[in-house]
Structures are given as structure tokens and as C-alpha cells.
PDB file of N, CA and C in Angstrom:
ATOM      1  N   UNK A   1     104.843 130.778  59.723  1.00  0.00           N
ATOM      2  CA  UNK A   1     105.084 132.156  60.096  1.00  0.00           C
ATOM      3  C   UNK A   1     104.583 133.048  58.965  1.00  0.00           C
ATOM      4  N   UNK A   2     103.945 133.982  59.303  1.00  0.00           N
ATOM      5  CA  UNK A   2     103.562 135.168  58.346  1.00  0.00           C
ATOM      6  C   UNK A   2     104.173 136.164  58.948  1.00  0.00           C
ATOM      7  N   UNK A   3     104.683 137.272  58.088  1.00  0.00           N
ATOM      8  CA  UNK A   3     105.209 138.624  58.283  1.00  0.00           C
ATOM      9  C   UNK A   3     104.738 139.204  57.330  1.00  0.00           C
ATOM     10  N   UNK A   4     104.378 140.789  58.071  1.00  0.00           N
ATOM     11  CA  UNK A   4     103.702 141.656  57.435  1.00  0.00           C
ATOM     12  C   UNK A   4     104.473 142.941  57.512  1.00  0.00           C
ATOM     13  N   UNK A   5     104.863 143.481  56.602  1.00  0.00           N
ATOM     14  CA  UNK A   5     105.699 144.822  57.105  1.00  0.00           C
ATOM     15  C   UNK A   5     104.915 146.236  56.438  1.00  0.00           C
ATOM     16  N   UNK A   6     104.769 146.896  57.486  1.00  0.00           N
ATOM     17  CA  UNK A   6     103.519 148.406  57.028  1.00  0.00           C
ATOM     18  C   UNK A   6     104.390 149.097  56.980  1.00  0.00           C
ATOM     19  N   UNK A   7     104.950 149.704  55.980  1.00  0.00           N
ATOM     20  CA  UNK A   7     106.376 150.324  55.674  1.00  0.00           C
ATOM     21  C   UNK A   7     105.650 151.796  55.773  1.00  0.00           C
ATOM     22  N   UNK A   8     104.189 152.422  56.102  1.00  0.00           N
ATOM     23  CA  UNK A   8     103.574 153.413  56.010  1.00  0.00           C
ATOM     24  C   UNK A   8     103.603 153.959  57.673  1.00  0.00           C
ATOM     25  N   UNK A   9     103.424 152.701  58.229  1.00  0.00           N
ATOM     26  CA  UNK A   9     103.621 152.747  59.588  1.00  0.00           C
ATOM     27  C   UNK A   9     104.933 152.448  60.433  1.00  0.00           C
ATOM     28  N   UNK A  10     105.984 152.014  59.748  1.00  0.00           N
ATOM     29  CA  UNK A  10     107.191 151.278  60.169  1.00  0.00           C
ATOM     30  C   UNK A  10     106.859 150.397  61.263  1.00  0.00           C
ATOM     31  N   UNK A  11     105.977 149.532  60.661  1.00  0.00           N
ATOM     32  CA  UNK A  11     105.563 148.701  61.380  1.00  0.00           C
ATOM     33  C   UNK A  11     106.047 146.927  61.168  1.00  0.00           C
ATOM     34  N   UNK A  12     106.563 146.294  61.601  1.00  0.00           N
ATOM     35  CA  UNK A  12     106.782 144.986  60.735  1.00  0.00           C
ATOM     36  C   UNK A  12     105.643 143.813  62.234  1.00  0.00           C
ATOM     37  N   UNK A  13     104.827 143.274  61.816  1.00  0.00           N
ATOM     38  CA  UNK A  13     103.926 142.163  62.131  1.00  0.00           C
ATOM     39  C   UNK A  13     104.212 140.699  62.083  1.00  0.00           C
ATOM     40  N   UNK A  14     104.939 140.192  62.964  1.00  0.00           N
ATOM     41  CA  UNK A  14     105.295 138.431  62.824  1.00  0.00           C
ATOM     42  C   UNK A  14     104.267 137.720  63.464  1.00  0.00           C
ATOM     43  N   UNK A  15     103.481 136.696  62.860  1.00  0.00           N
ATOM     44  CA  UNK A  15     102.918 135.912  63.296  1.00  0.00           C
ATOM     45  C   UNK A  15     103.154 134.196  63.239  1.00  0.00           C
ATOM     46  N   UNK A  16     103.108 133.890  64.413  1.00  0.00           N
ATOM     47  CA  UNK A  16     104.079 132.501  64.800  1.00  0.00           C
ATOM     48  C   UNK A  16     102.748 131.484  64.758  1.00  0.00           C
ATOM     49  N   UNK A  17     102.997 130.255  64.369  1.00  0.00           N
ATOM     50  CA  UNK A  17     101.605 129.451  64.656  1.00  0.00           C
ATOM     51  C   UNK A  17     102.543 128.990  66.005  1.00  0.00           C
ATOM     52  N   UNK A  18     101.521 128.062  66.337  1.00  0.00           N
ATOM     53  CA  UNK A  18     101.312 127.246  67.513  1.00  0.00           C
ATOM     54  C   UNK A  18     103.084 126.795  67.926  1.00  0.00           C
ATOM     55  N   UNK A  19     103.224 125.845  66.535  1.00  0.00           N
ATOM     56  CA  UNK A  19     104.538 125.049  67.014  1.00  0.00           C
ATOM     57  C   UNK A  19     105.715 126.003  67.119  1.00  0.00           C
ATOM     58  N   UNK A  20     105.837 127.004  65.876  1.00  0.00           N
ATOM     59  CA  UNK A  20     106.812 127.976  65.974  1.00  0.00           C
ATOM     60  C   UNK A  20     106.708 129.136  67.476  1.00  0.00           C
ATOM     61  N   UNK A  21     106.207 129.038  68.091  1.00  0.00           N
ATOM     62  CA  UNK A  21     105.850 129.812  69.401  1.00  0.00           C
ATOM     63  C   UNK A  21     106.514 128.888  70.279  1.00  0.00           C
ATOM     64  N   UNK A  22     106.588 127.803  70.244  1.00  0.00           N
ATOM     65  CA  UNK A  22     106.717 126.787  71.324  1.00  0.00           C
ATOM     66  C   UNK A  22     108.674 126.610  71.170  1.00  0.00           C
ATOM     67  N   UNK A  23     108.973 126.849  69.959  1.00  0.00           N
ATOM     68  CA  UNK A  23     110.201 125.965  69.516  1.00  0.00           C
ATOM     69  C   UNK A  23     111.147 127.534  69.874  1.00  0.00           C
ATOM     70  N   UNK A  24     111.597 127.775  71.142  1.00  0.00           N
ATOM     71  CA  UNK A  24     113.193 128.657  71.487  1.00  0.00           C
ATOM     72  C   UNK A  24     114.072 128.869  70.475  1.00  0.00           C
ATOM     73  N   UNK A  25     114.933 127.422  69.921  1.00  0.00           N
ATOM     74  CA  UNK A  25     115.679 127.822  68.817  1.00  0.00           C
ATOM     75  C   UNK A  25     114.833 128.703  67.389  1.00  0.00           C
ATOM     76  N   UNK A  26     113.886 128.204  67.285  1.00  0.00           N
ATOM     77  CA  UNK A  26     113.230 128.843  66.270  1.00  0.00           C
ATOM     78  C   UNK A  26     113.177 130.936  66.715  1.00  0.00           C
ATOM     79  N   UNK A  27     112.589 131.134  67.450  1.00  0.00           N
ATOM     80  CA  UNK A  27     112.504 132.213  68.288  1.00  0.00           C
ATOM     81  C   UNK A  27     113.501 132.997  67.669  1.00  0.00           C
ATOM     82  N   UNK A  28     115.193 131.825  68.617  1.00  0.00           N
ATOM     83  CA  UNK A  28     116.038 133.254  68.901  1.00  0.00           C
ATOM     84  C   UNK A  28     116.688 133.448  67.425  1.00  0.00           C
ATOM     85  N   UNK A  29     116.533 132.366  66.543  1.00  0.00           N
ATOM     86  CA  UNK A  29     117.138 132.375  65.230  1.00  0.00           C
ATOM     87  C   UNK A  29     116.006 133.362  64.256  1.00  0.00           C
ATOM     88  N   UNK A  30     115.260 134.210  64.713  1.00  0.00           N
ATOM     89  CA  UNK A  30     114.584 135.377  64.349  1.00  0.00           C
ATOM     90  C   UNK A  30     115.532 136.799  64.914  1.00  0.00           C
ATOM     91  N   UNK A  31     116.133 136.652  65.877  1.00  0.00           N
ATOM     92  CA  UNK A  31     116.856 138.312  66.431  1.00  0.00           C
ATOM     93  C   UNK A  31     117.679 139.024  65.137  1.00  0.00           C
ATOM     94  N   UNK A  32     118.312 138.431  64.447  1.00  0.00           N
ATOM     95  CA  UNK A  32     118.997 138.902  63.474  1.00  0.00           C
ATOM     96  C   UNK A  32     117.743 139.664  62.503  1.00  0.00           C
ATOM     97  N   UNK A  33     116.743 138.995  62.144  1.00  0.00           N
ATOM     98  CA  UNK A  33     115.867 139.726  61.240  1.00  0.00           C
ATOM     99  C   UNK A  33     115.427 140.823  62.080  1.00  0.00           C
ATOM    100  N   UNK A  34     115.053 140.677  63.456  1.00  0.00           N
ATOM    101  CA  UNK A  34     114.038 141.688  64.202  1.00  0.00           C
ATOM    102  C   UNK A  34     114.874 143.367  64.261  1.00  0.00           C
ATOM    103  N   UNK A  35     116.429 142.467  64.337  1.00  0.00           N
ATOM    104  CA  UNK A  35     117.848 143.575  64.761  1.00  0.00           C
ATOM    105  C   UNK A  35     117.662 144.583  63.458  1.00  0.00           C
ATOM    106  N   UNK A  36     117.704 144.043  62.505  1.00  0.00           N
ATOM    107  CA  UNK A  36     117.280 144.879  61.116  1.00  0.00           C
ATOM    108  C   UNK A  36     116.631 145.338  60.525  1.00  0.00           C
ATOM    109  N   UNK A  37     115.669 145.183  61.470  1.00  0.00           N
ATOM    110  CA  UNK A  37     113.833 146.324  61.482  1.00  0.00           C
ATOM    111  C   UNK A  37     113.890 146.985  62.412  1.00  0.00           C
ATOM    112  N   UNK A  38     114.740 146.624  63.433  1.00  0.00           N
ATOM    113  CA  UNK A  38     114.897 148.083  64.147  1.00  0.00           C
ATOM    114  C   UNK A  38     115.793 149.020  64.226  1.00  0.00           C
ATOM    115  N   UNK A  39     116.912 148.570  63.227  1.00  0.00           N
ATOM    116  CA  UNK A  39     118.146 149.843  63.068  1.00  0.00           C
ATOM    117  C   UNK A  39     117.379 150.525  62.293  1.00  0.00           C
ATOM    118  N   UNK A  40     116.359 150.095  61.422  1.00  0.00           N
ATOM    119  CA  UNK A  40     115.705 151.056  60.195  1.00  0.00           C
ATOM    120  C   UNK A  40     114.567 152.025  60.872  1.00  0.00           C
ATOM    121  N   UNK A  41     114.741 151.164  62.419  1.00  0.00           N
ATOM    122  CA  UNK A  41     113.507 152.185  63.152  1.00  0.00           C
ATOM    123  C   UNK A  41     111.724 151.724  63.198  1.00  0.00           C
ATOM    124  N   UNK A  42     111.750 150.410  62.508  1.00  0.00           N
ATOM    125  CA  UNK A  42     110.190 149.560  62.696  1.00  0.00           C
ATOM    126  C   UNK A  42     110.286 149.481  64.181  1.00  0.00           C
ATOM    127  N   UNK A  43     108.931 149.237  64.377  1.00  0.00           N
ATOM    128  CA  UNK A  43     108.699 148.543  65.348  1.00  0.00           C
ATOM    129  C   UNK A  43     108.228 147.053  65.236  1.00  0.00           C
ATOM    130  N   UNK A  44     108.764 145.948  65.726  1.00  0.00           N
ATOM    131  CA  UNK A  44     108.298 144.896  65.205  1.00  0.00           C
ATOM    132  C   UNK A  44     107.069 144.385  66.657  1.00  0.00           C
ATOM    133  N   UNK A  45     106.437 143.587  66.055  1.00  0.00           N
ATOM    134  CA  UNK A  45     105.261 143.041  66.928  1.00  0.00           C
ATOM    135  C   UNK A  45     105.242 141.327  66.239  1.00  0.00           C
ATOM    136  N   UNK A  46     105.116 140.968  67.383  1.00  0.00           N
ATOM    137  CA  UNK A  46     105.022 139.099  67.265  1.00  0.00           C
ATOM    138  C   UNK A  46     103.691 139.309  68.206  1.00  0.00           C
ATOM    139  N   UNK A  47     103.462 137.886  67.120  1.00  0.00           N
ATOM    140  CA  UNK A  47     101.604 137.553  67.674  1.00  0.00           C
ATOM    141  C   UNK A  47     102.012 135.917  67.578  1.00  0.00           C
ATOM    142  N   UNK A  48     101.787 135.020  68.770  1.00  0.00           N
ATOM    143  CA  UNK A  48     101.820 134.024  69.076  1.00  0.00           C
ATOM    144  C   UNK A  48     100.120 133.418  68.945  1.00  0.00           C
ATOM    145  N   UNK A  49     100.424 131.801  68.433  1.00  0.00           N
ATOM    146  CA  UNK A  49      98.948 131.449  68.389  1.00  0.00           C
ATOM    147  C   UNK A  49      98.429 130.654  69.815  1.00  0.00           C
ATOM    148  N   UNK A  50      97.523 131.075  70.184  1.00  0.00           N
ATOM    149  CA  UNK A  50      97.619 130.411  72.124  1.00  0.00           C
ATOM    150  C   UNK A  50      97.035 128.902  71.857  1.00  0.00           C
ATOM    151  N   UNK A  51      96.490 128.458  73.227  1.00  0.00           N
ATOM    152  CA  UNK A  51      96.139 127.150  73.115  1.00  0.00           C
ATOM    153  C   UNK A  51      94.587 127.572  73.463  1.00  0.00           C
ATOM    154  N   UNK A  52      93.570 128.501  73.456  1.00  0.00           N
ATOM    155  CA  UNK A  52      92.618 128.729  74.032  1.00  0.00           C
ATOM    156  C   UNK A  52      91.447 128.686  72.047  1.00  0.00           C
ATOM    157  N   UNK A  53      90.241 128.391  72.602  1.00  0.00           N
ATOM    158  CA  UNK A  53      89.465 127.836  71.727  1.00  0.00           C
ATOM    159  C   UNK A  53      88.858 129.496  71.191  1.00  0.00           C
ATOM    160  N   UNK A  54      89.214 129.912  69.932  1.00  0.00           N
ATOM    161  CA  UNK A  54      88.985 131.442  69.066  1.00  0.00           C
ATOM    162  C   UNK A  54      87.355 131.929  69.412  1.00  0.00           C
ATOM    163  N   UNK A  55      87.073 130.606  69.081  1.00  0.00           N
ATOM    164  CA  UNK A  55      85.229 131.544  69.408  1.00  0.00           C
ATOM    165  C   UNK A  55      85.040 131.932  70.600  1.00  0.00           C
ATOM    166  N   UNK A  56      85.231 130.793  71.406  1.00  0.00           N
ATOM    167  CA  UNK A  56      84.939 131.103  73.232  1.00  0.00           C
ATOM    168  C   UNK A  56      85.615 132.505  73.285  1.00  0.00           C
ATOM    169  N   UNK A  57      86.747 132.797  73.085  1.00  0.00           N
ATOM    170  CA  UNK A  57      87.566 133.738  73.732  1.00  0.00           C
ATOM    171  C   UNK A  57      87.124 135.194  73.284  1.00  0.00           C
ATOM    172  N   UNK A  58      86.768 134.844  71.974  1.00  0.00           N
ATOM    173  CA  UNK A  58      86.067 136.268  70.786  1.00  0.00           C
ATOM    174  C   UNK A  58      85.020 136.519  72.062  1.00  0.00           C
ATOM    175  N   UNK A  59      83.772 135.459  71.773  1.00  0.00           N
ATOM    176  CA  UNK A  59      82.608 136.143  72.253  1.00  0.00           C
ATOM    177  C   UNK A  59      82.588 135.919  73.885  1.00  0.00           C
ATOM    178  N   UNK A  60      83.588 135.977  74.253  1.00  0.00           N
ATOM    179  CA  UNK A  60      83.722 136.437  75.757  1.00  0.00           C
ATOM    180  C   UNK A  60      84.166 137.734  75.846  1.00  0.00           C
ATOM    181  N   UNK A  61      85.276 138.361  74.994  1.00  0.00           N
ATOM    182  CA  UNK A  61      85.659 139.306  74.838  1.00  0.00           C
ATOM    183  C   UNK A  61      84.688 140.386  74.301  1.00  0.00           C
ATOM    184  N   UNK A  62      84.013 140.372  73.392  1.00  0.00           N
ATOM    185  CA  UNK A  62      82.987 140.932  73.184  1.00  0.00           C
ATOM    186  C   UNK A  62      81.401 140.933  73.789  1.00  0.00           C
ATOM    187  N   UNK A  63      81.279 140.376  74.768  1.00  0.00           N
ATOM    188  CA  UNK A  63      80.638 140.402  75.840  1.00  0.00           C
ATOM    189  C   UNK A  63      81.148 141.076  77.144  1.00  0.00           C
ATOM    190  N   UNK A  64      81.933 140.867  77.560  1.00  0.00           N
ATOM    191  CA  UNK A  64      83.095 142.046  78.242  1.00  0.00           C
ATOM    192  C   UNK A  64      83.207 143.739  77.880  1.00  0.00           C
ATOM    193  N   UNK A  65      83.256 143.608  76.388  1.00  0.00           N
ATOM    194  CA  UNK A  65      83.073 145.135  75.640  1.00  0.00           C
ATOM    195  C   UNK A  65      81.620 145.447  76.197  1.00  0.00           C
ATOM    196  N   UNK A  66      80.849 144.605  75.470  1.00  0.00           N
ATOM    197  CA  UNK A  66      79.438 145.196  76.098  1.00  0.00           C
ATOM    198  C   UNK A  66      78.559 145.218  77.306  1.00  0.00           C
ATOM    199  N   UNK A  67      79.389 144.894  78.242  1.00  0.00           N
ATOM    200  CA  UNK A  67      78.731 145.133  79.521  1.00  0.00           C
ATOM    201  C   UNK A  67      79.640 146.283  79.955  1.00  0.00           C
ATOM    202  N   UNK A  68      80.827 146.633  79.415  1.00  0.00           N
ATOM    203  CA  UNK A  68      81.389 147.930  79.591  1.00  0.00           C
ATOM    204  C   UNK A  68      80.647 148.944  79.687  1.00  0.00           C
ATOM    205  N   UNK A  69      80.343 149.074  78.019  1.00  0.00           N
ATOM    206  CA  UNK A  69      79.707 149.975  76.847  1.00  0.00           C
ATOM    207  C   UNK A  69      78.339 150.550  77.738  1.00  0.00           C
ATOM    208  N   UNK A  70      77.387 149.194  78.692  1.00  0.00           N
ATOM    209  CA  UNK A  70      76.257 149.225  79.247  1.00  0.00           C
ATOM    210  C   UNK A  70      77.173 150.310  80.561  1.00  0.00           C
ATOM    211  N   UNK A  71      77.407 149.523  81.285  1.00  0.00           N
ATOM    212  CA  UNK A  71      77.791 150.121  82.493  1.00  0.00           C
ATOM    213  C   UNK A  71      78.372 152.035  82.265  1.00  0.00           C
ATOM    214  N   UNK A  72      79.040 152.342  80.918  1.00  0.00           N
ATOM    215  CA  UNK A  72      79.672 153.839  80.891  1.00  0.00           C
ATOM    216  C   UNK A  72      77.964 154.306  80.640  1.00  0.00           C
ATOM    217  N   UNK A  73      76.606 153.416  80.081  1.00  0.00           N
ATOM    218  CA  UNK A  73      75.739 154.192  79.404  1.00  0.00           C
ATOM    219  C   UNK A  73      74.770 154.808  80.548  1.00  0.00           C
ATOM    220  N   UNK A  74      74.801 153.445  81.599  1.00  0.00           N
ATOM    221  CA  UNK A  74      73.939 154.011  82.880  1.00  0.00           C
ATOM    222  C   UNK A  74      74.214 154.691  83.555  1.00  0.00           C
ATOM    223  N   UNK A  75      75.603 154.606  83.416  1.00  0.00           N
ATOM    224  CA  UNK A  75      76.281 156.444  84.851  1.00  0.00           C
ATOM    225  C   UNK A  75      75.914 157.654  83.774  1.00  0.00           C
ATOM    226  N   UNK A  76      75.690 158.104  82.288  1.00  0.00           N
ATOM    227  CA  UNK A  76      75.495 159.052  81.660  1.00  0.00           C
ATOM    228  C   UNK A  76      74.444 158.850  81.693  1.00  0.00           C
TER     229      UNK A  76
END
């Protein structure tokens, strides 16, 4: 697990790997920390690690952007 807290943004950032995403007890034995970033008014954000392969998904996603990007350029 990594946590990141943007105290500029009241932002706090949890990132779970693979197994910690999967494991419930692990999860709910986080509410107590999450409960205490948000009486202070953070917003917290959890980022789970998926089971899908990073490159495929990047440059699909960014192929997606750019047939957007194309399609807003030919109606202008």
C-alpha cells in the first residue's frame, strides 16, 4: 500500500496492490484511517491494481483519445 496525502489539496491518495484489493478484511480494517481524513475534510481516493496487462490498456486508451481528438478536428 502507498498513501499519499496532498495536504494543499486535502487530498489523501491510497494505493492498494493487487493482493491488498482482493483481501475484505484488509479493506475494512482501513475505515478508521479513511474516518480521520474525512472529519479533517480530505477527500480520500483508493486506486486498486486490476488484473488487465498496463501497456495494452495505456495504448488503447490513448488511441481512443486520438481518434476523439481526430473526430472533434473534422466537424471544425
Amino acid at each position: 500500500m502507498e498513501v499519499n496525502v496532498r495536504r494543499d489539496k486535502k487530498i489523501v491518495e491510497v494505493w492498494l496492490t493487487r493482493t491488498e484489493a482482493q483481501d475484505s478484511a484488509f479493506q475494512e480494517s482501513l475505515a478508521p484511517y479513511f474516518a480521520m481524513f474525512k472529519a479533517q475534510k480530505y477527500l480520500v481516493a483508493v486506486f486498486k491494481s486490476g488484473n488487465g496487462d498496463l501497456v495494452s490498456g495505456t495504448t488503447e486508451l490513448l488511441r481512443h483519445n486520438l481518434r476523439l481528438q481526430l473526430r472533434e478536428a473534422a466537424i471544425q
